[in-house]
C-alpha atoms as a PDB file:
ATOM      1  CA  UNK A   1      -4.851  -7.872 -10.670  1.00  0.00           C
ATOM      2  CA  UNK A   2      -7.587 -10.126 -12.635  1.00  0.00           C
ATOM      3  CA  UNK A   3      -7.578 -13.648 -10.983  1.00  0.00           C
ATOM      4  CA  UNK A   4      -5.765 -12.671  -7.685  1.00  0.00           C
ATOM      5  CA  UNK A   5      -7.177 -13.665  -4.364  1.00  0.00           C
ATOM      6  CA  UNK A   6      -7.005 -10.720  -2.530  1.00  0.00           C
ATOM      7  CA  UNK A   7      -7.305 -10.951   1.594  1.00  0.00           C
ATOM      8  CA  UNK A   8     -10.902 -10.462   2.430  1.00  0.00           C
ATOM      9  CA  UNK A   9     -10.183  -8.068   5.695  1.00  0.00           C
ATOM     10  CA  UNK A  10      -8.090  -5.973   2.934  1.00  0.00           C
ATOM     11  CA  UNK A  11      -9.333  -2.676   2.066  1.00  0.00           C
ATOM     12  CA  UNK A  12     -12.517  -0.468   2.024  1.00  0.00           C
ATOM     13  CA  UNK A  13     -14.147   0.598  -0.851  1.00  0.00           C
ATOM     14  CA  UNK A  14     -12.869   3.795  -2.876  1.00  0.00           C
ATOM     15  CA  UNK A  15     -10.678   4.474  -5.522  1.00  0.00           C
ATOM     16  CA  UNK A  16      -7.507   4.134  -4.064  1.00  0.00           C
ATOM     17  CA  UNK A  17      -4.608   2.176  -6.299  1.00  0.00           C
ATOM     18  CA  UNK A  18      -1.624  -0.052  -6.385  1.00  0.00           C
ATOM     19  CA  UNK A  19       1.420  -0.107  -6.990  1.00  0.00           C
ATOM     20  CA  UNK A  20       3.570  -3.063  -8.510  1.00  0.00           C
ATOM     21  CA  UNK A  21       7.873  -3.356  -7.674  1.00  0.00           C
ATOM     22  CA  UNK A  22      10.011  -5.243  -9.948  1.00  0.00           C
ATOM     23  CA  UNK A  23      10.289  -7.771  -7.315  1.00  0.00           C
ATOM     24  CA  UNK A  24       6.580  -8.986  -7.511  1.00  0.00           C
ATOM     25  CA  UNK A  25       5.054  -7.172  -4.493  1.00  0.00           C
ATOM     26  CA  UNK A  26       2.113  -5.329  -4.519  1.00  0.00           C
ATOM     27  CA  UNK A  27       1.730  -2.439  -2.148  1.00  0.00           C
ATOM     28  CA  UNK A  28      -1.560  -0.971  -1.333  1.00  0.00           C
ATOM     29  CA  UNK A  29      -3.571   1.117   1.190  1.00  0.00           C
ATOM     30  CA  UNK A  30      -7.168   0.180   0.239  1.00  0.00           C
ATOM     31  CA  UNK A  31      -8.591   2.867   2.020  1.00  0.00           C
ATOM     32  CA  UNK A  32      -8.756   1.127   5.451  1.00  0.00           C
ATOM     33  CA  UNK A  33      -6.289   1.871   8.464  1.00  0.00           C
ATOM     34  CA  UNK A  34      -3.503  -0.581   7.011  1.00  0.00           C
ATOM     35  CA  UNK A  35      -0.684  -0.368   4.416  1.00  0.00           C
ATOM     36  CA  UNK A  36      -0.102  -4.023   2.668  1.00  0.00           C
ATOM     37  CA  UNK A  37       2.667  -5.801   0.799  1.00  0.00           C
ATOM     38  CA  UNK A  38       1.296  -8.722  -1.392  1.00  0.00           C
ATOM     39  CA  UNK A  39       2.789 -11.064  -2.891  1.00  0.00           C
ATOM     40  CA  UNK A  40       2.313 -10.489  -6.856  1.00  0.00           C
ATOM     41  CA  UNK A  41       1.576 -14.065  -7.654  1.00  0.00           C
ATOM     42  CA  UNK A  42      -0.195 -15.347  -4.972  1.00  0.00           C
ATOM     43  CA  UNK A  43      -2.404 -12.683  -3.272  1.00  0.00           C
ATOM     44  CA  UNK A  44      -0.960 -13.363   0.029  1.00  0.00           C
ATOM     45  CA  UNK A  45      -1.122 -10.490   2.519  1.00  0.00           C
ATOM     46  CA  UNK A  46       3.220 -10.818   3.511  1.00  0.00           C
ATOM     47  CA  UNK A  47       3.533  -7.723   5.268  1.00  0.00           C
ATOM     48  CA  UNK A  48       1.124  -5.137   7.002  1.00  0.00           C
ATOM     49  CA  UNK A  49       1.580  -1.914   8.785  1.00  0.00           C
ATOM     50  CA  UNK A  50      -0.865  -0.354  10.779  1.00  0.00           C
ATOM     51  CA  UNK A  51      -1.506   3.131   9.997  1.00  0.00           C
ATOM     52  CA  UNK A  52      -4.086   3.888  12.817  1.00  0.00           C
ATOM     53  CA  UNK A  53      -5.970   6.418  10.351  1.00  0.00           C
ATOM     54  CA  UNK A  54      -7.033   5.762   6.958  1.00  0.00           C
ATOM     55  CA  UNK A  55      -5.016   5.271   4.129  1.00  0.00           C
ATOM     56  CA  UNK A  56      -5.447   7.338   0.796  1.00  0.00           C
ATOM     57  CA  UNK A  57      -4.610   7.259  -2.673  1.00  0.00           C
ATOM     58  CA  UNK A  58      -2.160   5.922  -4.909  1.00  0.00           C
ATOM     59  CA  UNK A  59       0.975   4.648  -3.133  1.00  0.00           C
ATOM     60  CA  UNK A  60       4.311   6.230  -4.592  1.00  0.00           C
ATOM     61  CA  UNK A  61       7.875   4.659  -5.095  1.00  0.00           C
ATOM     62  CA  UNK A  62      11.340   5.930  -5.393  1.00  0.00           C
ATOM     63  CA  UNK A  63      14.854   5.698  -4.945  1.00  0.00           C
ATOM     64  CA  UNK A  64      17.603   7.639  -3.179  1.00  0.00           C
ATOM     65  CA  UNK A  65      21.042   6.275  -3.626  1.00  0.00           C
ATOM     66  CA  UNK A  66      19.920   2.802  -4.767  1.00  0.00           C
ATOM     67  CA  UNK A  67      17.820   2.555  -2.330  1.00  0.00           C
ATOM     68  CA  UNK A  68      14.039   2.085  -2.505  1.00  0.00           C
ATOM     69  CA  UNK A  69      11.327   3.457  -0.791  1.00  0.00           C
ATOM     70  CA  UNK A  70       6.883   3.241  -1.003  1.00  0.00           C
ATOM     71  CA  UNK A  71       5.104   6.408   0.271  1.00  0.00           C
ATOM     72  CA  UNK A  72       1.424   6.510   1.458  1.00  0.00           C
ATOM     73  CA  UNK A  73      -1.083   9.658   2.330  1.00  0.00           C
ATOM     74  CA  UNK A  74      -2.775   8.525   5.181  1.00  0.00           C
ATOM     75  CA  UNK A  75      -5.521  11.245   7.155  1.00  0.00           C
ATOM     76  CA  UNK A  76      -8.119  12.897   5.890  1.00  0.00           C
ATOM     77  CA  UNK A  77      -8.768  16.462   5.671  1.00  0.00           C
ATOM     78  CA  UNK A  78      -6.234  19.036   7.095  1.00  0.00           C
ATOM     79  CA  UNK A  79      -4.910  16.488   9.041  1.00  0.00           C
ATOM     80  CA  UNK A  80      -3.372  14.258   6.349  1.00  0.00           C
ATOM     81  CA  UNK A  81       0.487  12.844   6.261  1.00  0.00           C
ATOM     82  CA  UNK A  82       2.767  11.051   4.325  1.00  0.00           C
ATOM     83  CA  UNK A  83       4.077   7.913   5.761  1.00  0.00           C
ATOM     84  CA  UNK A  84       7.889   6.302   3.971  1.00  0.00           C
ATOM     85  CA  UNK A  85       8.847   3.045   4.432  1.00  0.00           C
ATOM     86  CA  UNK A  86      12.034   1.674   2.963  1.00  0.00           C
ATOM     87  CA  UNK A  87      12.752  -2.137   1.189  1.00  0.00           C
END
């Protein structure tokens, strides 16, 4: 992500990652209350979901029947989650 201009209300610090699709977005949680989609070659913030808690670690990707899907952790403690959202 060297050289991309990132939102600046995006994210909180920690050591929470991204994720990259083959289409050129670029989901991530940040650690703040809001999942992203950016656009891979621009930075820009296209879509963003509010998760009214924090968001956690590493967002995942898979596919069911050629369909994809990006999961989040969002919570903290014993009251953590995992939130789906499909493309």
């Amino acid at each position: 992500m060297k050289g991309l201009k990132l939102p600046a209300q995006f994210g909180a610090v920690g050591t929470n990652g991204t994720i990259v699709t083959r289409g050129g977005l670029v989901f991530a949680g940040g650690g703040d209350t809001a999942f992203h989609a950016l656009d891979e070659l621009t930075g820009k913030d296209l879509w963003r979901f509010d998760t009214v808690v924090r968001t956690g670690g590493t967002p995942m990707s898979y596919m069911i029947n050629g369909k994809q899907y990006i999961v989040i952790a969002v919570g903290v403690g014993d009251q953590c989650s995992l939130m789906a959202f499909s493309l």
